[in-house]
Structure formats: structure tokens, C-alpha cells
Protein backbone atom coordinates (compact mmCIF):
# COMPACT_ATOMS: atom_id res chain seq x y z
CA UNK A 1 170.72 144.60 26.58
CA UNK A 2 171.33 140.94 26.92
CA UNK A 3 167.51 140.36 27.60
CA UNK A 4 166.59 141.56 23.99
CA UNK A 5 168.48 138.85 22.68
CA UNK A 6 166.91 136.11 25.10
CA UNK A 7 163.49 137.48 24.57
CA UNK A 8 164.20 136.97 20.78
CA UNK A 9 165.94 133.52 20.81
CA UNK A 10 164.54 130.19 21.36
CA UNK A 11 165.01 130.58 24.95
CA UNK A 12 162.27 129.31 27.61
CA UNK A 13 160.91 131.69 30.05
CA UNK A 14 163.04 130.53 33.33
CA UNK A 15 166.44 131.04 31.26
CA UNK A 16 165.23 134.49 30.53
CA UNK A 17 164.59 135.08 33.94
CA UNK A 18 167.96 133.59 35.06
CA UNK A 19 169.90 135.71 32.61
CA UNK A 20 168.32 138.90 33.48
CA UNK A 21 168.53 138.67 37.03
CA UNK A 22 172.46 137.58 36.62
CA UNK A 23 172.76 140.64 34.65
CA UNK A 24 171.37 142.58 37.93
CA UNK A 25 172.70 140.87 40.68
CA UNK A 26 175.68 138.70 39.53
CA UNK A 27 175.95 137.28 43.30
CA UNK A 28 172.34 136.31 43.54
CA UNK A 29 171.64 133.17 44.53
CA UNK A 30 168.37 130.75 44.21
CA UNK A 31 166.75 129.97 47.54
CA UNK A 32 164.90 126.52 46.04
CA UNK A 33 167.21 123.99 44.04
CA UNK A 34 164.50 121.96 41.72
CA UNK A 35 163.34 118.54 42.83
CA UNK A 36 163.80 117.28 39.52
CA UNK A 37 165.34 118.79 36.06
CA UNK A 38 164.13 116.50 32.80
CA UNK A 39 166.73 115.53 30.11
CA UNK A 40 165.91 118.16 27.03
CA UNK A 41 164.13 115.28 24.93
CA UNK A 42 161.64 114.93 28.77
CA UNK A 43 161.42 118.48 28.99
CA UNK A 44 160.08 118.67 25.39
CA UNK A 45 157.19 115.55 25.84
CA UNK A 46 156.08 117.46 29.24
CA UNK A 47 156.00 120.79 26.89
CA UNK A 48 154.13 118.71 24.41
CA UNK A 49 151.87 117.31 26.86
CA UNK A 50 150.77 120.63 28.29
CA UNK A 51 150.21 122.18 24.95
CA UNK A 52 147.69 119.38 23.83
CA UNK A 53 146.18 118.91 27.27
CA UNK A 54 145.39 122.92 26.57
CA UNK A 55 144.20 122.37 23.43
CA UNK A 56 141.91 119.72 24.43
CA UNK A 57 140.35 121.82 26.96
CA UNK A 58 140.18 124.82 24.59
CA UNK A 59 138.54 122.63 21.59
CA UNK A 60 135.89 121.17 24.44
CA UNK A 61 134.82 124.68 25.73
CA UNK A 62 134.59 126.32 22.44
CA UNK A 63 132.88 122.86 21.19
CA UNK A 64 130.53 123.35 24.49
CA UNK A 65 129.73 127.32 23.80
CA UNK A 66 128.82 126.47 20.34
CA UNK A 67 126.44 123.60 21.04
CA UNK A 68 124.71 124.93 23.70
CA UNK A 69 124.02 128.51 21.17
């Protein structure tokens, strides 16, 4: 029941996915190492970055459906 805690902490999505599949198969092991792996204030601007490059493209097609109504 590990994975109810993860789901319900802070946690991303990939250290969910790590735990629970250590919790399945403890001998498991990756078959890709990443390329690169962002210090925690990097990984946060990317985040960032994402979310308002989504939001821009949300606000423009919402902006779009309305104007052309």
C-alpha cells in the first residue's frame, strides 16, 4: 500500500511509477538510463515552462472558438 501514499504526496508521476514497480519486482532493472536529469530548481522552470506553454495554447483556442461564434 506504498502507492497510496505516493499517489497522495507531492510526488511526480515517474517516482510513482518507480516505487510501485520496486514494490513488484524489487530486481527490476531500467533498460534506458536518461540522457540528462535537471537539478530540482531546472526540473521546476521546464515544469513551469510546459504549464504556461499549455496555457497559452489553451487561452488561444478558447480565445479562437469564441471569436469565430
Amino acid at each position: 500500500m506504498n502507492w497510496v501514499f505516493a499517489l497522495l504526496s507531492w510526488m511526480g508521476v515517474d517516482e510513482v511509477a518507480e516505487s510501485l514497480i520496486t514494490e513488484i519486482n524489487p530486481e527490476f532493472e531500467p533498460w534506458f538510463k536518461p540522457i540528462f536529469e535537471p537539478s530540482g530548481e531546472l526540473e521546476t522552470f521546464f515544469f513551469t515552462l510546459q504549464v504556461a506553454i499549455g496555457a497559452i495554447i489553451v487561452g488561444y483556442v478558447l480565445g479562437y472558438l469564441h471569436g469565430r461564434s
